[in-house]
C-alpha atoms as a PDB file:
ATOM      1  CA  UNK A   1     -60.847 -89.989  -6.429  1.00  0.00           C
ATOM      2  CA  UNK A   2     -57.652 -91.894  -5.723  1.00  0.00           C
ATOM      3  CA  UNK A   3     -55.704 -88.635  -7.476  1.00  0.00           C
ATOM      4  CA  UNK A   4     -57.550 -86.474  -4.625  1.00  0.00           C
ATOM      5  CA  UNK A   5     -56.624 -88.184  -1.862  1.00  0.00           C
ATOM      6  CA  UNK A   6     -52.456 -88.215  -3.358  1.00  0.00           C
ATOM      7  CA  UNK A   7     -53.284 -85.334  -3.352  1.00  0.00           C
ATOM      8  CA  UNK A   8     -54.437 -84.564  -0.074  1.00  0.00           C
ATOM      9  CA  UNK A   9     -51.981 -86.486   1.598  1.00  0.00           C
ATOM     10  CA  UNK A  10     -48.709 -84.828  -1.003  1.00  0.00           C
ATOM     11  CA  UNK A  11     -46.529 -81.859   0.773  1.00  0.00           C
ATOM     12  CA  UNK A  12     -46.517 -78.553  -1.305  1.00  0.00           C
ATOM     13  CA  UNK A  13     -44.006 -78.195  -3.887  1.00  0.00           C
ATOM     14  CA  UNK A  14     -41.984 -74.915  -3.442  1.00  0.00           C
ATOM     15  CA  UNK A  15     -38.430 -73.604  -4.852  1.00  0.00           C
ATOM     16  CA  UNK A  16     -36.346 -73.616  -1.892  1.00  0.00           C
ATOM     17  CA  UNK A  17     -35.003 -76.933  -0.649  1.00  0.00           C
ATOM     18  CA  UNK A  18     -35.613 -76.341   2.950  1.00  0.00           C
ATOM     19  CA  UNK A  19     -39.057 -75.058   2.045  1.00  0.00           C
ATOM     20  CA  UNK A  20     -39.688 -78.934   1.259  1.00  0.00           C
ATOM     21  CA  UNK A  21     -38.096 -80.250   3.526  1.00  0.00           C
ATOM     22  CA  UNK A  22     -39.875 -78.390   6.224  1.00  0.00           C
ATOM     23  CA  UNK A  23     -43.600 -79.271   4.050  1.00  0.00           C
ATOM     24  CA  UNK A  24     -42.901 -83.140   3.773  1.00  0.00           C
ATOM     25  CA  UNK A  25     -42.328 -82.492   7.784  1.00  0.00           C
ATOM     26  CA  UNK A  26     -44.801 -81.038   8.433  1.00  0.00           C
ATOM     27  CA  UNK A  27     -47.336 -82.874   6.423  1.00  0.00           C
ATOM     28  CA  UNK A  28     -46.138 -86.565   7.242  1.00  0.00           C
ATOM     29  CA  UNK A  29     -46.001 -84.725  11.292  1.00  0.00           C
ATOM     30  CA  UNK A  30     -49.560 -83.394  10.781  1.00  0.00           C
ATOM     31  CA  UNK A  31     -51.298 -86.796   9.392  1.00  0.00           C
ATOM     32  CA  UNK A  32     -49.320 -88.791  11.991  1.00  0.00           C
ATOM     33  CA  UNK A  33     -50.431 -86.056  14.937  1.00  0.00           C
ATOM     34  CA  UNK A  34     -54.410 -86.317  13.826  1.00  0.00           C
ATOM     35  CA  UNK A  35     -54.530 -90.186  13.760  1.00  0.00           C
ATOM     36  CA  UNK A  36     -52.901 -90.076  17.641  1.00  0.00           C
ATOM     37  CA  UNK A  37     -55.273 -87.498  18.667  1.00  0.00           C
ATOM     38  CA  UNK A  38     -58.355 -89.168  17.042  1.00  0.00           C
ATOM     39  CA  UNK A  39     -57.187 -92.643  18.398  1.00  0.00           C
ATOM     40  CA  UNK A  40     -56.949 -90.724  21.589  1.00  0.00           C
ATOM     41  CA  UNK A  41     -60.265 -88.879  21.105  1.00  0.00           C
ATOM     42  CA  UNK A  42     -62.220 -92.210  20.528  1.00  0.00           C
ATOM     43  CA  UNK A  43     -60.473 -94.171  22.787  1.00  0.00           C
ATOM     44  CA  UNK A  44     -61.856 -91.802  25.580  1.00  0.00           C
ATOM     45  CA  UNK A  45     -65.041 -91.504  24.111  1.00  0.00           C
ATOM     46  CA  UNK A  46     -65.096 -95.574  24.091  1.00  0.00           C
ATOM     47  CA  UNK A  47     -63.564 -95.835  27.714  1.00  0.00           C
ATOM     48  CA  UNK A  48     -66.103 -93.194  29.240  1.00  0.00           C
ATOM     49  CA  UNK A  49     -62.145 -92.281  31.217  1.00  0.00           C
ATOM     50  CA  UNK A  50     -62.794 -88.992  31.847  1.00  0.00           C
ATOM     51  CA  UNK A  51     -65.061 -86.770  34.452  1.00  0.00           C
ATOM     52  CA  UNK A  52     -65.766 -83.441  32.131  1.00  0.00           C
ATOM     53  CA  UNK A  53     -65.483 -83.199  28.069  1.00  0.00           C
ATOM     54  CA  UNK A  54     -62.962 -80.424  28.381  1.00  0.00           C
ATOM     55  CA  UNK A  55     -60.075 -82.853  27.563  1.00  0.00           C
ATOM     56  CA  UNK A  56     -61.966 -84.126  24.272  1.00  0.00           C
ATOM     57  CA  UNK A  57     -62.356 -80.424  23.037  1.00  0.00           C
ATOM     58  CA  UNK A  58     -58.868 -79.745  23.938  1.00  0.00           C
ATOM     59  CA  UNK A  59     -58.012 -82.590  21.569  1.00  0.00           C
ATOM     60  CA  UNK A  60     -60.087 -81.276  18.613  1.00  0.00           C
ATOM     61  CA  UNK A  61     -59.067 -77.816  19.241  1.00  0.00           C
ATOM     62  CA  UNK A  62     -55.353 -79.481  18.404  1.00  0.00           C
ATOM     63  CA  UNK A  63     -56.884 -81.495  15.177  1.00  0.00           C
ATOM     64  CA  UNK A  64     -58.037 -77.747  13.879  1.00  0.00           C
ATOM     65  CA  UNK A  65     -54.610 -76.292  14.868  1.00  0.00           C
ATOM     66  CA  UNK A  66     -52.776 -78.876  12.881  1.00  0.00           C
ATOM     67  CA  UNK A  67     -55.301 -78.590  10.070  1.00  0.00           C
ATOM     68  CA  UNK A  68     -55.375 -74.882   9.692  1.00  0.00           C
ATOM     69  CA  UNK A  69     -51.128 -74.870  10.102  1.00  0.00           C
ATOM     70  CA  UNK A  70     -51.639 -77.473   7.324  1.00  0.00           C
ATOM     71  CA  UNK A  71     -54.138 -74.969   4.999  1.00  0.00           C
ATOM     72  CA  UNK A  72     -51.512 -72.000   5.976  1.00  0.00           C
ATOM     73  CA  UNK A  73     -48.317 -74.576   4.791  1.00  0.00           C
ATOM     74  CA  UNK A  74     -50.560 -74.994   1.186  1.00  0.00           C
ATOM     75  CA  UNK A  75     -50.844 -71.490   0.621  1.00  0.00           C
ATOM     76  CA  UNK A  76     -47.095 -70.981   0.968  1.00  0.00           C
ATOM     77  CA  UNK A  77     -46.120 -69.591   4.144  1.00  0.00           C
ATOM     78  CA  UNK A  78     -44.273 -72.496   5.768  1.00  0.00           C
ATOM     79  CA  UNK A  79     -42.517 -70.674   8.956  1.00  0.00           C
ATOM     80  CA  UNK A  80     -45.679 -68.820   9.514  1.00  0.00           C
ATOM     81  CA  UNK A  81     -47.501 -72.379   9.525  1.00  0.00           C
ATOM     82  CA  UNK A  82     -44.285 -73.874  11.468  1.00  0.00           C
ATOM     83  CA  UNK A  83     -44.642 -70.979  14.287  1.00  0.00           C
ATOM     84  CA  UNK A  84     -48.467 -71.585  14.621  1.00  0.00           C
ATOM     85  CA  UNK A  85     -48.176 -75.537  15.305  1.00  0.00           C
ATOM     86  CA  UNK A  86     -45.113 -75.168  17.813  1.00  0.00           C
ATOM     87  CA  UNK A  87     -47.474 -72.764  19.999  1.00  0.00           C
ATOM     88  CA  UNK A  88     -50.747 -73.788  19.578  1.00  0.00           C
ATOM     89  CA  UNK A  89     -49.833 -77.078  20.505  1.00  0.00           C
ATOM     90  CA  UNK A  90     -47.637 -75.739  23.301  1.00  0.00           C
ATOM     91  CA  UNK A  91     -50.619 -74.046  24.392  1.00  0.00           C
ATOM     92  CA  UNK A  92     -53.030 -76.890  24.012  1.00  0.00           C
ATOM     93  CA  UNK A  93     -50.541 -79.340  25.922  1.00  0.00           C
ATOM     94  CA  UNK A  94     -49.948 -76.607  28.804  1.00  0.00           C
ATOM     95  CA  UNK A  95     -53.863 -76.167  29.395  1.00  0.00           C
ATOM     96  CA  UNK A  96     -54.652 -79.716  29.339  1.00  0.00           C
ATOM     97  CA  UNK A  97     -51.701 -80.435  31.871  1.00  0.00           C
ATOM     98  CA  UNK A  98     -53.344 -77.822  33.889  1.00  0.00           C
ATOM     99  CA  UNK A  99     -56.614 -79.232  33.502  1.00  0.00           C
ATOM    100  CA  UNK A 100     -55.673 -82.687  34.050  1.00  0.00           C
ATOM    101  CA  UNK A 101     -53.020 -83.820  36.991  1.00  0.00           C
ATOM    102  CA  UNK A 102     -50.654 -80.621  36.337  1.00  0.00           C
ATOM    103  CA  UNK A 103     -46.815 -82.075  36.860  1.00  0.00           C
ATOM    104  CA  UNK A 104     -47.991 -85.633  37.481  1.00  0.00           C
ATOM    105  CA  UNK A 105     -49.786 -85.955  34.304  1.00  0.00           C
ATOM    106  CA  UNK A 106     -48.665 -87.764  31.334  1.00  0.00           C
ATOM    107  CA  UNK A 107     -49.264 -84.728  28.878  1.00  0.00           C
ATOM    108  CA  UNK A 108     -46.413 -83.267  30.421  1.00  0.00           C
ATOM    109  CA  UNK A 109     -44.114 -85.809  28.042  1.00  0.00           C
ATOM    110  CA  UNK A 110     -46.066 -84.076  25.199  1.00  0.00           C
ATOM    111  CA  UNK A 111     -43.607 -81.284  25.844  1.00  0.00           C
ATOM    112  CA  UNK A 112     -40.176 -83.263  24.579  1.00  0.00           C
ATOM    113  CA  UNK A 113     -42.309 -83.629  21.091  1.00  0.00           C
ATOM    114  CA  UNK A 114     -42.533 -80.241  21.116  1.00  0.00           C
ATOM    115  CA  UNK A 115     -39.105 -79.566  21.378  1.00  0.00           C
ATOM    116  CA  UNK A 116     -38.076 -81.927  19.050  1.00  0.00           C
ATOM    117  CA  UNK A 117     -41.073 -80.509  16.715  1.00  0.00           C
ATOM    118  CA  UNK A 118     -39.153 -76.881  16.868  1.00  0.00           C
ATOM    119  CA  UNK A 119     -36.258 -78.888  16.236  1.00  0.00           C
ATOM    120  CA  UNK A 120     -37.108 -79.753  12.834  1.00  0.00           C
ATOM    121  CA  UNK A 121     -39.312 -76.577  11.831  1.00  0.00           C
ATOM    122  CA  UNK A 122     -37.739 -73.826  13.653  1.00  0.00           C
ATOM    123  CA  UNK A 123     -33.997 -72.526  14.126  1.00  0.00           C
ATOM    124  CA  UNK A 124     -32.064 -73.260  17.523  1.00  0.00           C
ATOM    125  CA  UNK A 125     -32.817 -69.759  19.047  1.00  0.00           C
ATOM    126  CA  UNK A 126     -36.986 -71.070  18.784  1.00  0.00           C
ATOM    127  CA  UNK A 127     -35.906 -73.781  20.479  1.00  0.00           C
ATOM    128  CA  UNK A 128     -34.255 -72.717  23.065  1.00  0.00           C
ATOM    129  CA  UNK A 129     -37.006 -70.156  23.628  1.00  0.00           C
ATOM    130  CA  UNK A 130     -39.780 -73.150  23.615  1.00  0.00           C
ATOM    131  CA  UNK A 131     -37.750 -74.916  25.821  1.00  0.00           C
ATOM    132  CA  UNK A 132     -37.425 -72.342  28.788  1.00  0.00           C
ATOM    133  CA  UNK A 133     -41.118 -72.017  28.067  1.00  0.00           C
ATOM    134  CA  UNK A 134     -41.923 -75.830  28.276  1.00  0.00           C
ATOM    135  CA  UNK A 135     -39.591 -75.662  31.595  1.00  0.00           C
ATOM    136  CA  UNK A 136     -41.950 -72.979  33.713  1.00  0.00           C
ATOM    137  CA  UNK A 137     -45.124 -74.257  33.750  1.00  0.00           C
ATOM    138  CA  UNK A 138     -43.713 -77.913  34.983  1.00  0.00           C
ATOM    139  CA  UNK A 139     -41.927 -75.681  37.997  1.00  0.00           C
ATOM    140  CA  UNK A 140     -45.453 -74.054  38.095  1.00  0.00           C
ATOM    141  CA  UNK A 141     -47.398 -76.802  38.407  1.00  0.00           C
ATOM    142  CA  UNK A 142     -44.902 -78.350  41.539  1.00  0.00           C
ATOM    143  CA  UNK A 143     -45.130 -75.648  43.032  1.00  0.00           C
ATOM    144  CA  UNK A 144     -48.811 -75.023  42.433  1.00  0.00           C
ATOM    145  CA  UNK A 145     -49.178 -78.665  43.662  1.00  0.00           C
ATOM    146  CA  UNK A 146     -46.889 -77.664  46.817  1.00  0.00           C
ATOM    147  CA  UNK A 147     -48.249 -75.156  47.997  1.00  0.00           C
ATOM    148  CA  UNK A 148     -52.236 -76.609  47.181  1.00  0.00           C
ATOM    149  CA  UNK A 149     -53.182 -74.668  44.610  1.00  0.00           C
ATOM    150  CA  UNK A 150     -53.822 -77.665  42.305  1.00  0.00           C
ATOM    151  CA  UNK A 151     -55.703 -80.607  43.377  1.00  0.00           C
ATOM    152  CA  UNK A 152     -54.146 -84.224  42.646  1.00  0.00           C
ATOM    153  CA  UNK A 153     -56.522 -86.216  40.229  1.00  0.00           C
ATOM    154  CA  UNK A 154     -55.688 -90.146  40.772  1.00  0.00           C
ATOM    155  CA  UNK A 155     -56.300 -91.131  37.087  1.00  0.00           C
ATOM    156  CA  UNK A 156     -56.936 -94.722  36.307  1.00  0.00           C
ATOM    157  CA  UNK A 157     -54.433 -96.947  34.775  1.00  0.00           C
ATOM    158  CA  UNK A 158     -56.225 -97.648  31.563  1.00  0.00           C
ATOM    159  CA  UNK A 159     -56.412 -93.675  31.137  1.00  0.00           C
ATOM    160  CA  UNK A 160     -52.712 -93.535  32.040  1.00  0.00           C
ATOM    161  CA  UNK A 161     -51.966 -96.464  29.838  1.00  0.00           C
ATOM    162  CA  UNK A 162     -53.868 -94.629  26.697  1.00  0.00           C
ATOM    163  CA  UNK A 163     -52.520 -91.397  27.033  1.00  0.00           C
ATOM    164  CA  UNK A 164     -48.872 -92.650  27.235  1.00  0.00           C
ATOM    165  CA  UNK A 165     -49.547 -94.982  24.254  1.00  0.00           C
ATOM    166  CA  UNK A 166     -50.791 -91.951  22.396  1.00  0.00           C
ATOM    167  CA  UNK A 167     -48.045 -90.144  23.416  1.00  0.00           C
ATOM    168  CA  UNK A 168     -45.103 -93.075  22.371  1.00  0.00           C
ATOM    169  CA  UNK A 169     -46.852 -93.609  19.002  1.00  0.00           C
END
């Protein structure tokens, strides 16, 4: 059992050094990332914060991102898995910005760990393409905002409070 869970929680092994480097990254990222997001998930849950479920499903839908970049990463192909994570959490953190408070939301910080995520997994031209692409949808959602396209959501401190706690850990 306790050879399992080594396992489990052990980076694949490959030939190239930046190969594992870029596994030991990603796997000490990944198990970090899932206990935020499930503190985060049953903190809500707990807190009854939220008006609609749509942020808890975002939340798994990130768990399974990280989890099937982390089966991909196993079987090998470590910039395929190292694409997949920088975008589908990119995407995840863009729609629940959207969904939530749009520029005034706290997700928005999510995007400066996605930068730095590319950082680490990609090379500089990802990064600079991730970060022109975390830069539009904050200028969309001002100006979405300005010109009342997007509702303001007051949220309340406590769910302001979690999020960025979440978000610092």
């Amino acid at each position: 059992m306790s050879n399992r869970l080594q396992r489990l929680f052990a980076p694949p092994v490959f030939e190239s050094e930046e190969k594992n480097r870029i596994a030991q990254f990603m796997t000490t990222f990944s198990w970090i990332a899932i206990g935020v997001l499930l503190f985060l998930l049953i903190s809500r849950l707990i807190l009854h914060t939220d008006q609609t479920l749509i942020p808890t499903f975002i939340l798994s839908g990130m768990i399974v991102i990280i989890s099937i970049t982390q089966f991909i990463l196993n079987r090998g192909n470590v910039h395929a898995a190292s694409k997949i994570i920088v975008l589908g959490l990119w995407v995840a953190v863009t729609y629940l910005a959207w969904r939530a408070n749009g520029i005034r939301d706290v997700v928005i910080l999510a995007y400066v760990i996605i930068i730095l995520l590319a950082s680490f997994l990609l090379g500089w031209r990802s990064i600079i393409v991730i970060g022109v692409m975390s830069l539009l949808p904050i200028w969309f959602f001002a100006m979405a905002e300005q010109q009342g396209w997007h509702p303001l959501n007051v949220d309340s401190a406590i769910s302001y409070a979690r999020d960025l706690s979440g978000i610092f850990i």
